[in-house]
N, C-alpha and C. Protein backbone atom coordinates (compact mmCIF):
# COMPACT_ATOMS: atom_id res chain seq x y z
N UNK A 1 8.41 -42.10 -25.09
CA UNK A 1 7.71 -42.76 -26.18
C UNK A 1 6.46 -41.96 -26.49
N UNK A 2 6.03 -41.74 -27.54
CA UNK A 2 5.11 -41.23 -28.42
C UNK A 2 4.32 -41.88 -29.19
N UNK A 3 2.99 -42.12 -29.10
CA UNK A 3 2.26 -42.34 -30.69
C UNK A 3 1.79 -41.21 -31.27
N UNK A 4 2.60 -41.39 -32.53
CA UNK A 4 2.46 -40.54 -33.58
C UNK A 4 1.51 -41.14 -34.82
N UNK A 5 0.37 -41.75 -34.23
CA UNK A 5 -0.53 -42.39 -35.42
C UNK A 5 -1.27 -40.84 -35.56
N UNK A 6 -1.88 -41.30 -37.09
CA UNK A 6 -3.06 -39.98 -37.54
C UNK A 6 -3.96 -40.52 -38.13
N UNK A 7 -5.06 -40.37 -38.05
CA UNK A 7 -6.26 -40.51 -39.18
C UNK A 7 -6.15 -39.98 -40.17
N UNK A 8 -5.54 -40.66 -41.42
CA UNK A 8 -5.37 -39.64 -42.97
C UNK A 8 -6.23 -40.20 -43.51
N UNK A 9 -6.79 -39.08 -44.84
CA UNK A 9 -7.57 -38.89 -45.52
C UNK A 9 -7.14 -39.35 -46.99
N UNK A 10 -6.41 -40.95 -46.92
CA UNK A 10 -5.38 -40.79 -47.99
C UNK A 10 -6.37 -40.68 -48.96
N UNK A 11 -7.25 -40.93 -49.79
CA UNK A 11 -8.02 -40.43 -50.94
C UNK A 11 -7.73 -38.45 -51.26
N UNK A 12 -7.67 -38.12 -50.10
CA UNK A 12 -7.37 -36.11 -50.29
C UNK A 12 -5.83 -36.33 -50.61
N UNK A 13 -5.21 -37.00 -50.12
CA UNK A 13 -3.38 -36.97 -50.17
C UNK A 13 -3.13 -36.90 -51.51
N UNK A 14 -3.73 -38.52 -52.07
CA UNK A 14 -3.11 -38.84 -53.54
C UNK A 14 -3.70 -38.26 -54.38
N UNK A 15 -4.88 -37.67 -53.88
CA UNK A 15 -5.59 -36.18 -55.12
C UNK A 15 -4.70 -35.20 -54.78
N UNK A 16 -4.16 -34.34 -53.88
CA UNK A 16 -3.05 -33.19 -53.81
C UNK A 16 -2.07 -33.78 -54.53
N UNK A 17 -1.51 -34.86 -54.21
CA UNK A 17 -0.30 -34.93 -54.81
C UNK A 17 -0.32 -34.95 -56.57
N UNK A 18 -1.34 -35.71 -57.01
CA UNK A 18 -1.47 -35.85 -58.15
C UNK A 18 -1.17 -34.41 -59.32
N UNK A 19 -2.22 -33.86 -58.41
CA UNK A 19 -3.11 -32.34 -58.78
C UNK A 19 -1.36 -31.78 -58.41
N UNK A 20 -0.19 -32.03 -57.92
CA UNK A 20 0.73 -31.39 -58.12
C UNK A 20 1.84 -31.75 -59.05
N UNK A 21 1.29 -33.30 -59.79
CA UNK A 21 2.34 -33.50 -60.37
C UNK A 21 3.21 -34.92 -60.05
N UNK A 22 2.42 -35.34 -59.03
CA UNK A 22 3.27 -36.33 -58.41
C UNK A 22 2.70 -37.76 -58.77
N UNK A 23 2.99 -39.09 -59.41
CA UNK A 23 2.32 -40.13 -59.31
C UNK A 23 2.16 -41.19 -58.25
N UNK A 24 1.23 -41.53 -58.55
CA UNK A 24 0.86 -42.74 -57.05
C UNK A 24 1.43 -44.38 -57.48
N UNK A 25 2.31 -44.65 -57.03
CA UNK A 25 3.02 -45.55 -56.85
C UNK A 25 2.55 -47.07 -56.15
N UNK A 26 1.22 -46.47 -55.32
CA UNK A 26 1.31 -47.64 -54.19
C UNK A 26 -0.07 -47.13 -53.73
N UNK A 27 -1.31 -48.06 -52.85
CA UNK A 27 -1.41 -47.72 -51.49
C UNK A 27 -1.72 -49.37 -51.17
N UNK A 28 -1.37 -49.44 -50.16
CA UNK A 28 -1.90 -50.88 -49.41
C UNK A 28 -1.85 -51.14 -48.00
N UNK A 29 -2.29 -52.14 -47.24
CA UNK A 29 -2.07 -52.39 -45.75
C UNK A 29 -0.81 -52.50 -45.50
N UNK A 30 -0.48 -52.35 -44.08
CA UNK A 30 0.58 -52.79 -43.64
C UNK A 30 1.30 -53.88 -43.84
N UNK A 31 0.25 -54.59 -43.53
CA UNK A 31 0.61 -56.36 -43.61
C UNK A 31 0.62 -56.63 -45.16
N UNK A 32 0.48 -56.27 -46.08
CA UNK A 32 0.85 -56.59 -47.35
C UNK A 32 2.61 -55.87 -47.42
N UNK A 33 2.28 -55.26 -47.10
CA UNK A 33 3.70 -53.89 -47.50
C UNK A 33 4.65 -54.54 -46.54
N UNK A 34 4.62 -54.89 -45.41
CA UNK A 34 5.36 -55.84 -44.85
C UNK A 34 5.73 -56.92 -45.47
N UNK A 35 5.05 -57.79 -45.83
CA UNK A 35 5.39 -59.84 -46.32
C UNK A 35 5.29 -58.42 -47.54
N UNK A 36 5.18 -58.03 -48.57
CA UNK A 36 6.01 -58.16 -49.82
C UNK A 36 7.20 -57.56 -49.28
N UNK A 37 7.75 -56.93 -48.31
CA UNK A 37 9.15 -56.32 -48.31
C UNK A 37 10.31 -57.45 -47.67
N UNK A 38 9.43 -58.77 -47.32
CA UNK A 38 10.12 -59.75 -46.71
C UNK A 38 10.04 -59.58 -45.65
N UNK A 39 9.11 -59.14 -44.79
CA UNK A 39 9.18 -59.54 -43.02
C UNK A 39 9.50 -61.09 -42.61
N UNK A 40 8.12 -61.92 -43.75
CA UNK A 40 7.95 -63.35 -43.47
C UNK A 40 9.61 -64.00 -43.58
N UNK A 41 10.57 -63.45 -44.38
CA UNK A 41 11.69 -63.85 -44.12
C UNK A 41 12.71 -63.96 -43.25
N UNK A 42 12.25 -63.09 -42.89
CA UNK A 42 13.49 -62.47 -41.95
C UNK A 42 12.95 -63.23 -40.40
N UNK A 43 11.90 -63.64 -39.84
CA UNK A 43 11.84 -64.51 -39.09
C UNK A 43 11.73 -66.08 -39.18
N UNK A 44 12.08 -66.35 -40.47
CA UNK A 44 12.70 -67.56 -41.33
C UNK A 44 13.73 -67.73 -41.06
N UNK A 45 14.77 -66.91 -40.72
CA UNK A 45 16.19 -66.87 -40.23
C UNK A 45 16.24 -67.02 -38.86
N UNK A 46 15.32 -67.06 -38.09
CA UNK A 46 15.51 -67.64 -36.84
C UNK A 46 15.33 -69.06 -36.25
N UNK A 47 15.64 -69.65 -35.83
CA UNK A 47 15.34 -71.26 -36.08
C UNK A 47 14.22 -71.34 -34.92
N UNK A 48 13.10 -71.84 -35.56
CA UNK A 48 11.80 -72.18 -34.68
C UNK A 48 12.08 -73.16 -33.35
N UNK A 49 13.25 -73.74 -33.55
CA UNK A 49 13.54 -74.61 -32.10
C UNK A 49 13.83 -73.85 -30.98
N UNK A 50 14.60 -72.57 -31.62
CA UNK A 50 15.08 -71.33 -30.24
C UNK A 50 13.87 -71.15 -29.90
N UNK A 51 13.01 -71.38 -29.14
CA UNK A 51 11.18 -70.74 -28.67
C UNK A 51 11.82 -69.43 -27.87
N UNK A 52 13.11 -69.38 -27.23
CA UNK A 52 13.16 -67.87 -26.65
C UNK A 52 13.39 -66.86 -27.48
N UNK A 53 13.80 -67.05 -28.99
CA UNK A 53 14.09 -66.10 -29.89
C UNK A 53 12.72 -66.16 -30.79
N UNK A 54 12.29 -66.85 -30.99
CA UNK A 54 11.53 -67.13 -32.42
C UNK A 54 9.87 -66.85 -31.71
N UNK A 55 9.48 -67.12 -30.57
CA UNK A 55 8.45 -66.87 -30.10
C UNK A 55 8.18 -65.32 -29.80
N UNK A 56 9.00 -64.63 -29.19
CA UNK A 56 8.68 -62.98 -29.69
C UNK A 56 8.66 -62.42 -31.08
N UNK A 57 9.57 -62.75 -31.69
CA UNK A 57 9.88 -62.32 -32.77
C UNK A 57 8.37 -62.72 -33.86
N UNK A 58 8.07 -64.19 -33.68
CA UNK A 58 6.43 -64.71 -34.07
C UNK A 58 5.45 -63.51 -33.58
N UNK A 59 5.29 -63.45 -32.11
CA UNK A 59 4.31 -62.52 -31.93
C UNK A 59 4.42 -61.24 -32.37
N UNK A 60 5.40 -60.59 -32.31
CA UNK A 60 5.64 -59.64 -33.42
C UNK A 60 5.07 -59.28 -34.62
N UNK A 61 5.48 -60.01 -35.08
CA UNK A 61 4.85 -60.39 -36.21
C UNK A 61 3.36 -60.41 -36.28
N UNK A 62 3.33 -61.36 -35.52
CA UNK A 62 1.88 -61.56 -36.06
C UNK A 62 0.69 -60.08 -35.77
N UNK A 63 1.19 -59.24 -34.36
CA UNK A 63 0.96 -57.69 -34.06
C UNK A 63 0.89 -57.25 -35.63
N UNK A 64 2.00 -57.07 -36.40
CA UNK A 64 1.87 -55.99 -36.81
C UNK A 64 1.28 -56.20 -38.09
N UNK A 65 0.64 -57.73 -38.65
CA UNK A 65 0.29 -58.08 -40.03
C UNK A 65 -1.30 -58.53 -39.94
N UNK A 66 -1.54 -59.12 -38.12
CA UNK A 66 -3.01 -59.59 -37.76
C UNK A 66 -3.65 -58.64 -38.29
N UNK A 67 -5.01 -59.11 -39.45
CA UNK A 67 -5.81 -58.28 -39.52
C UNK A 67 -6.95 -57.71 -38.45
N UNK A 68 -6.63 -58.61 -37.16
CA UNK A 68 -7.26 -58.14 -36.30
C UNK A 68 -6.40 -57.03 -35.36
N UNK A 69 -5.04 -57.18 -35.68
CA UNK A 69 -4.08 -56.52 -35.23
C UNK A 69 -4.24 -54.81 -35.66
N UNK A 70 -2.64 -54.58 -36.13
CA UNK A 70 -2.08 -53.71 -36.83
C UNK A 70 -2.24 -53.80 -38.39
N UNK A 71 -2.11 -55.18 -39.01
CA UNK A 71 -1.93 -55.37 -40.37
C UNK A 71 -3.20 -54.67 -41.39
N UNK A 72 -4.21 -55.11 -40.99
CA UNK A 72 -5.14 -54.15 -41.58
C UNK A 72 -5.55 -52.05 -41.55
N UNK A 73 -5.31 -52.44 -39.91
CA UNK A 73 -5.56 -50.65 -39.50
C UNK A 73 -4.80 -49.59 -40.08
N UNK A 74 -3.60 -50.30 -40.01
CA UNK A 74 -2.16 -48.81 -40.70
C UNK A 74 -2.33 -49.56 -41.96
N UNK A 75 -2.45 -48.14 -42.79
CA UNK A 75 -1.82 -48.08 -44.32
C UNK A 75 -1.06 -47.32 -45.12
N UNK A 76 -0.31 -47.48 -46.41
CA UNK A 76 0.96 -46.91 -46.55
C UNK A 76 0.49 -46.47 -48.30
N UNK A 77 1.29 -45.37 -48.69
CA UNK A 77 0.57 -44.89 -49.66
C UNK A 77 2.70 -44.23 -50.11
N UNK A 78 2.44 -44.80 -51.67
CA UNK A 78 3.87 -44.27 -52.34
C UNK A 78 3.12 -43.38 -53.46
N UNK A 79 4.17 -42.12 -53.09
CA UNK A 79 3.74 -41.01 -54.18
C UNK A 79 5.22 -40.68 -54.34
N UNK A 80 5.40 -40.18 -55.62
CA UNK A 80 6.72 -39.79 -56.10
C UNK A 80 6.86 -39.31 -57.86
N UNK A 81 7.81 -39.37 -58.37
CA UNK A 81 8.22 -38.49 -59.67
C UNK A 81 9.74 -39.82 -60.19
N UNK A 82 8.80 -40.13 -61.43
CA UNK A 82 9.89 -40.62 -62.09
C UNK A 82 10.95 -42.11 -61.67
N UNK A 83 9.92 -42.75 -60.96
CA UNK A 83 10.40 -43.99 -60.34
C UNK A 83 9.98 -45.14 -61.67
N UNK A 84 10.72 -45.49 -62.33
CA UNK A 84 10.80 -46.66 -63.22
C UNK A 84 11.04 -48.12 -63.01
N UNK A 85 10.70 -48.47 -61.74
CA UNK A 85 10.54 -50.08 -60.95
C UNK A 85 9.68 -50.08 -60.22
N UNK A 86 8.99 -51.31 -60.33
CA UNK A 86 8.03 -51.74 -59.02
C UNK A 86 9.00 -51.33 -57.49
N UNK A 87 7.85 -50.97 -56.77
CA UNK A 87 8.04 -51.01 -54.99
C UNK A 87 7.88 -51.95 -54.99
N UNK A 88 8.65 -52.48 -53.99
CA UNK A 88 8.39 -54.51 -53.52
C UNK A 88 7.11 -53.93 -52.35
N UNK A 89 6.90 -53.29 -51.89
CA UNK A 89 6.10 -53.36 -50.88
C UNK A 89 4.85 -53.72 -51.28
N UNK A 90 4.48 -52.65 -52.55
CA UNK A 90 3.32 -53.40 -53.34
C UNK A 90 3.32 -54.01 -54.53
N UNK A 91 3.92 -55.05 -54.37
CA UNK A 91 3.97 -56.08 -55.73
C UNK A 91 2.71 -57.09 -55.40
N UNK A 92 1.98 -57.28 -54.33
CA UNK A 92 0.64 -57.66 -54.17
C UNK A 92 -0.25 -56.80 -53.10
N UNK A 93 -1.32 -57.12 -53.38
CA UNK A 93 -2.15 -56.34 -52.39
C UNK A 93 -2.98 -55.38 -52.82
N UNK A 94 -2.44 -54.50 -53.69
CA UNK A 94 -2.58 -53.05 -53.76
C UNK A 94 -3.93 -52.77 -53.80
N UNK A 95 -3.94 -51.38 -53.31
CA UNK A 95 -5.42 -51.01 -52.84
C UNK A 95 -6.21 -49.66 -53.54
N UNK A 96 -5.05 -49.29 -54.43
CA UNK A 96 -5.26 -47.77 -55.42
C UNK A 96 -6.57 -47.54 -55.56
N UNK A 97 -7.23 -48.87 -56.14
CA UNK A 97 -8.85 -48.27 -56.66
C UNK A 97 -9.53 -47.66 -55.95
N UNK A 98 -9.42 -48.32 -54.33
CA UNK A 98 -10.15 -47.31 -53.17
C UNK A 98 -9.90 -46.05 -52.85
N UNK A 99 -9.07 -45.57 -53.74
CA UNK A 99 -9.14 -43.98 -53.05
C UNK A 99 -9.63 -43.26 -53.96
């Protein structure tokens, strides 16, 4: 096992990319980019009475969206060419102006 986290400079990213041509699509927290991609669902499908299934799967969760957690610290940034639909990841949240 590996952590492969980095400190990016996404404000320098989405200026290179731009400055090459590329548009910015997205940036936001984790925990937004998560619950808009449907995390909150998908442990909706577990029935809260199982506490041996639904209680990890909760803490899970809650790891990777707590803003005291993960949910705030990691963030996710869409750059690309010619995409004509919203990303569900950021259909709320979005954080573009800050960079």
């Amino acid at each position: 096992m590996q952590d492969i986290t980095a400190h990016v400079d996404f404000t320098a990213v989405a200026e290179a990319a731009i400055d090459a041509g590329l548009h910015l699509y997205g940036y936001t927290t984790q925990a937004y980019f998560l619950i808009n991609g449907g995390i909150t669902d998908l442990l909706a499908e577990t029935d809260a009475e199982n506490i041996c299934d639904y209680l990890p799967l909760s803490a899970q969760l809650q790891k990777l969206t707590s803003p005291a957690e993960m949910g705030e610290l990691f963030k996710i940034i869409a750059l690309g060419k010619e995409v004509n639909m919203p990303l569900c990841g950021f259909v709320s949240g979005d954080k573009s102006r800050l960079l």
